[in-house]
N, C-alpha and C. Protein backbone atom coordinates (compact mmCIF):
# COMPACT_ATOMS: atom_id res chain seq x y z
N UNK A 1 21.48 -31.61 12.38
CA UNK A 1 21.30 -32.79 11.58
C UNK A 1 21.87 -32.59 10.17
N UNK A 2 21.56 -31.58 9.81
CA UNK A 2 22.73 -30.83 8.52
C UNK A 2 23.56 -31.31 8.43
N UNK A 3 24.58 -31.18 9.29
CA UNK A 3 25.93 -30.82 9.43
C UNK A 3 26.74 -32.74 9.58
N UNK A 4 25.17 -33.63 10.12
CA UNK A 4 25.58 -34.99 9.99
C UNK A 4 25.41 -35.53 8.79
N UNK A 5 24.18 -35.30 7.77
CA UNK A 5 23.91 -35.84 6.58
C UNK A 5 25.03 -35.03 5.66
N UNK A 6 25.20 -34.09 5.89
CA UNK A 6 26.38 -33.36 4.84
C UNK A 6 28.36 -34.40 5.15
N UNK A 7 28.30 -34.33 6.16
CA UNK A 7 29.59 -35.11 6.41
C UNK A 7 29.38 -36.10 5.80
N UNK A 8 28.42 -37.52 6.32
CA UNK A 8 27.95 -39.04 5.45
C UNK A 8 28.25 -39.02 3.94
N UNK A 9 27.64 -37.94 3.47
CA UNK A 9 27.76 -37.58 2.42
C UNK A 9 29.11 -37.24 1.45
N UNK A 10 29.83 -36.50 2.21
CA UNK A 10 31.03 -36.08 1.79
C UNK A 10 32.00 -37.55 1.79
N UNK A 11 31.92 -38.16 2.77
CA UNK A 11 33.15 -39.50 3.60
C UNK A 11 32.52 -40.62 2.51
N UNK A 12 30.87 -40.74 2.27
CA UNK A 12 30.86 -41.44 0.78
C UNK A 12 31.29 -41.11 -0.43
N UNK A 13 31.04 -39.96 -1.09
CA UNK A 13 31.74 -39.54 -2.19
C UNK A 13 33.43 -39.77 -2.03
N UNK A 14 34.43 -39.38 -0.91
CA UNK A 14 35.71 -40.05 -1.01
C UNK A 14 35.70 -41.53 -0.69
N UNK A 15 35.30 -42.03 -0.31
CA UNK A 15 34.91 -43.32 0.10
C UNK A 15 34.98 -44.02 -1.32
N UNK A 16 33.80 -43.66 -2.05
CA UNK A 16 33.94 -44.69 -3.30
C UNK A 16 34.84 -44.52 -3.99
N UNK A 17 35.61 -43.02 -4.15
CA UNK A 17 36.82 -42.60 -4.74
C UNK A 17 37.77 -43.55 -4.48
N UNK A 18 37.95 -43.79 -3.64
CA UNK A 18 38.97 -44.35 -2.93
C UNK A 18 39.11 -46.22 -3.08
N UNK A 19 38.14 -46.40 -3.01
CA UNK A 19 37.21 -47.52 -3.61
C UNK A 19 37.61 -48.29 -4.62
N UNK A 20 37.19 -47.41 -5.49
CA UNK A 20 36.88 -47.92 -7.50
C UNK A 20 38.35 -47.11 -7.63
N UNK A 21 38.53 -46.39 -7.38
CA UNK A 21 39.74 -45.88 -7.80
C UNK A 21 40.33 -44.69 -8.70
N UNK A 22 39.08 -44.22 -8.95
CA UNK A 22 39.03 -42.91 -9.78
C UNK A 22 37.80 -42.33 -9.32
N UNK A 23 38.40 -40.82 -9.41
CA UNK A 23 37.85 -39.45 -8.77
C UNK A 23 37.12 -38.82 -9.95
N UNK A 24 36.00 -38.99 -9.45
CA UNK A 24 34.66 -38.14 -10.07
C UNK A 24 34.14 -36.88 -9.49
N UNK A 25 35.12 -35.36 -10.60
CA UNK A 25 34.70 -34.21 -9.95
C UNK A 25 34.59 -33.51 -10.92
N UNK A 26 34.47 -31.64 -10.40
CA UNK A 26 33.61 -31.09 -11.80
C UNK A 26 35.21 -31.01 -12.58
N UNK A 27 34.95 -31.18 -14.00
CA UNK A 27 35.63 -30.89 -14.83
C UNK A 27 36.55 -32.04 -15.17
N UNK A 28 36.08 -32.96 -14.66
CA UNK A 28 36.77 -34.63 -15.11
C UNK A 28 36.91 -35.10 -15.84
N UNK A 29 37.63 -35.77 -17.16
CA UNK A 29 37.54 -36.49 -17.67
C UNK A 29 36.25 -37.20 -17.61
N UNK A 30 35.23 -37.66 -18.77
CA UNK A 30 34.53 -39.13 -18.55
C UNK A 30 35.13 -40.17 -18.52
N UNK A 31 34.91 -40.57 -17.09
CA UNK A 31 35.28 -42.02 -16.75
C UNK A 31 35.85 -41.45 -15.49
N UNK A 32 35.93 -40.29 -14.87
CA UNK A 32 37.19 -39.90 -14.03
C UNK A 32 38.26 -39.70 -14.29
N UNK A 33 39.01 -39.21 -12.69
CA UNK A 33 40.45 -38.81 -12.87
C UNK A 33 41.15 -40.29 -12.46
N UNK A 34 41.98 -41.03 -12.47
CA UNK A 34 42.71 -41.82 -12.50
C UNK A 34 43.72 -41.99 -11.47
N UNK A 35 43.94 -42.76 -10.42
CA UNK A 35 44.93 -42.28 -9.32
C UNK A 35 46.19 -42.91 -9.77
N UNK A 36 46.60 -43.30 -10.92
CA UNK A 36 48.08 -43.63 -11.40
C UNK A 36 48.29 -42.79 -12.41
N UNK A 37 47.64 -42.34 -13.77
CA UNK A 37 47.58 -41.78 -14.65
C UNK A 37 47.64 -40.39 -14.28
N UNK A 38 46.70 -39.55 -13.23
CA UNK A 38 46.37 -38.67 -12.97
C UNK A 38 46.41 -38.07 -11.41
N UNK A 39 47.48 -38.57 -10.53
CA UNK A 39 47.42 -38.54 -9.16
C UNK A 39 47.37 -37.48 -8.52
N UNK A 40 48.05 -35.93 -9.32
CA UNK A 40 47.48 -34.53 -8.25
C UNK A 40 45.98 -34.74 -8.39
N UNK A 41 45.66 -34.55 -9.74
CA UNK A 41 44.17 -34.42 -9.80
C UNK A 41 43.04 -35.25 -9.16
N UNK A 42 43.72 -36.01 -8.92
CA UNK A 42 43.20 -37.77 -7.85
C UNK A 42 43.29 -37.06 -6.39
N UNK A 43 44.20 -37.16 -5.94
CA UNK A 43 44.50 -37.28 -4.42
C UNK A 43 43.82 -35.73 -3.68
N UNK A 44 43.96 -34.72 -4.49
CA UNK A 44 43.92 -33.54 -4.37
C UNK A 44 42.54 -33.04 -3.82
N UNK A 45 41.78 -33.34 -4.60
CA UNK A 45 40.23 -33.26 -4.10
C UNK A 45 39.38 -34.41 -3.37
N UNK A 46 40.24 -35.79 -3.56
CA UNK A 46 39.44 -37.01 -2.44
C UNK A 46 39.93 -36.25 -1.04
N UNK A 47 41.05 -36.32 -0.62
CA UNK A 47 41.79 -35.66 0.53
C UNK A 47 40.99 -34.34 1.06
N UNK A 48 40.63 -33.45 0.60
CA UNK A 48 40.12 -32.41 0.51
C UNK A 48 38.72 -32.19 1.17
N UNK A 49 37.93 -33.42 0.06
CA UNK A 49 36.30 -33.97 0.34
C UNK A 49 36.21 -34.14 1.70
N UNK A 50 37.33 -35.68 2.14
CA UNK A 50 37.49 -36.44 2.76
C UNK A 50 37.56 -35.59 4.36
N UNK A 51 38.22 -34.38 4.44
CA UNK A 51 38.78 -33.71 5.16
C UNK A 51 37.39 -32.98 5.52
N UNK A 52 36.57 -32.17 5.20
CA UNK A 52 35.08 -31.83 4.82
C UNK A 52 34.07 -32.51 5.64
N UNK A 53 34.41 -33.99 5.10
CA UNK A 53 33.47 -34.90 5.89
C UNK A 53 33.61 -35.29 7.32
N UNK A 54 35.10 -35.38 7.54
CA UNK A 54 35.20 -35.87 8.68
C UNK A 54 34.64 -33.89 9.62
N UNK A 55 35.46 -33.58 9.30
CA UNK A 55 35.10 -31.70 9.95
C UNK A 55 33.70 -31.96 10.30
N UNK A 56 32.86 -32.14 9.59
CA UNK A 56 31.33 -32.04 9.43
C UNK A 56 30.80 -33.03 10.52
N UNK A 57 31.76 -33.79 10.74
CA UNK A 57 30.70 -34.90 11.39
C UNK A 57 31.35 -34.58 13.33
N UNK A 58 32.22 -34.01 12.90
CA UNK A 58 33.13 -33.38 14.43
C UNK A 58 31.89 -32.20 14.71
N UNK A 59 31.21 -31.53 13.73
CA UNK A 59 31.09 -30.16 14.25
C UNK A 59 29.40 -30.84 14.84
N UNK A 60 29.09 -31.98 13.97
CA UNK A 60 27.58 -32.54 14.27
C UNK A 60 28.11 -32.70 16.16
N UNK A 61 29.29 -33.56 16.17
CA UNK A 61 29.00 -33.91 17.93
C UNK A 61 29.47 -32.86 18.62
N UNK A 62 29.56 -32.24 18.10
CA UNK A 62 30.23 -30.88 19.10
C UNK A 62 31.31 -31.05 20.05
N UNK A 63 32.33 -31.97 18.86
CA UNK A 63 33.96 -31.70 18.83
C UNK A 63 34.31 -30.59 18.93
N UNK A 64 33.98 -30.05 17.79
CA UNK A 64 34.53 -28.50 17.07
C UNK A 64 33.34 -27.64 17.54
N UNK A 65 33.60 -26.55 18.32
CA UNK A 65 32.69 -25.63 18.09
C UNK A 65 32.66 -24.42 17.15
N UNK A 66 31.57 -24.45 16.66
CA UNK A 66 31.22 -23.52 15.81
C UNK A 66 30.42 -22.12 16.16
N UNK A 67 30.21 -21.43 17.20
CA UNK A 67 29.56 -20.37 17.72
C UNK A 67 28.13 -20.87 18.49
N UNK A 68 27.45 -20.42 18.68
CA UNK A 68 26.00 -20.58 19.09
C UNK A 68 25.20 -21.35 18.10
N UNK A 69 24.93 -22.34 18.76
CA UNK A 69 23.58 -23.04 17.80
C UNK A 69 22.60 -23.05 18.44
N UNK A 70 21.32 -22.39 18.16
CA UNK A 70 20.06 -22.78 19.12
C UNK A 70 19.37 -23.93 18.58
N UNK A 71 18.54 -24.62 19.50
CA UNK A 71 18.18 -25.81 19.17
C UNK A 71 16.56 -25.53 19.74
């Protein structure tokens, strides 16, 4: 269940990025990074997040295996 609330989580944080249009991460500018003004620093870590979340939500249905999980 981890591994589903952590993905949701991640696919919202790029989600609104993606959204509003500026990337809110550590060491940002206030107000965010800017995806015209500032586009490595933009694309670089939504893509990244984004990539995280979806992984996370593959490994919840057991797309991806990850070793032994006992349940």
């Amino acid at each position: 269940m981890l591994f589903l609330l952590m993905g949701i989580a991640a696919l919202g944080w790029a989600g609104y990025s993606l959204v509003t249009g500026k990337g809110h991460y550590k060491g940002c500018p206030p107000g965010g990074y800017d995806r015209g003004e500032n586009p490595w620093n933009y694309w670089a870590p939504t893509i990244v997040i984004l990539g995280i979340g979806v992984f996370l939500i593959l490994v919840f249905l057991e797309v991806i295996p990850v070793g032994v999980r006992h349940r």
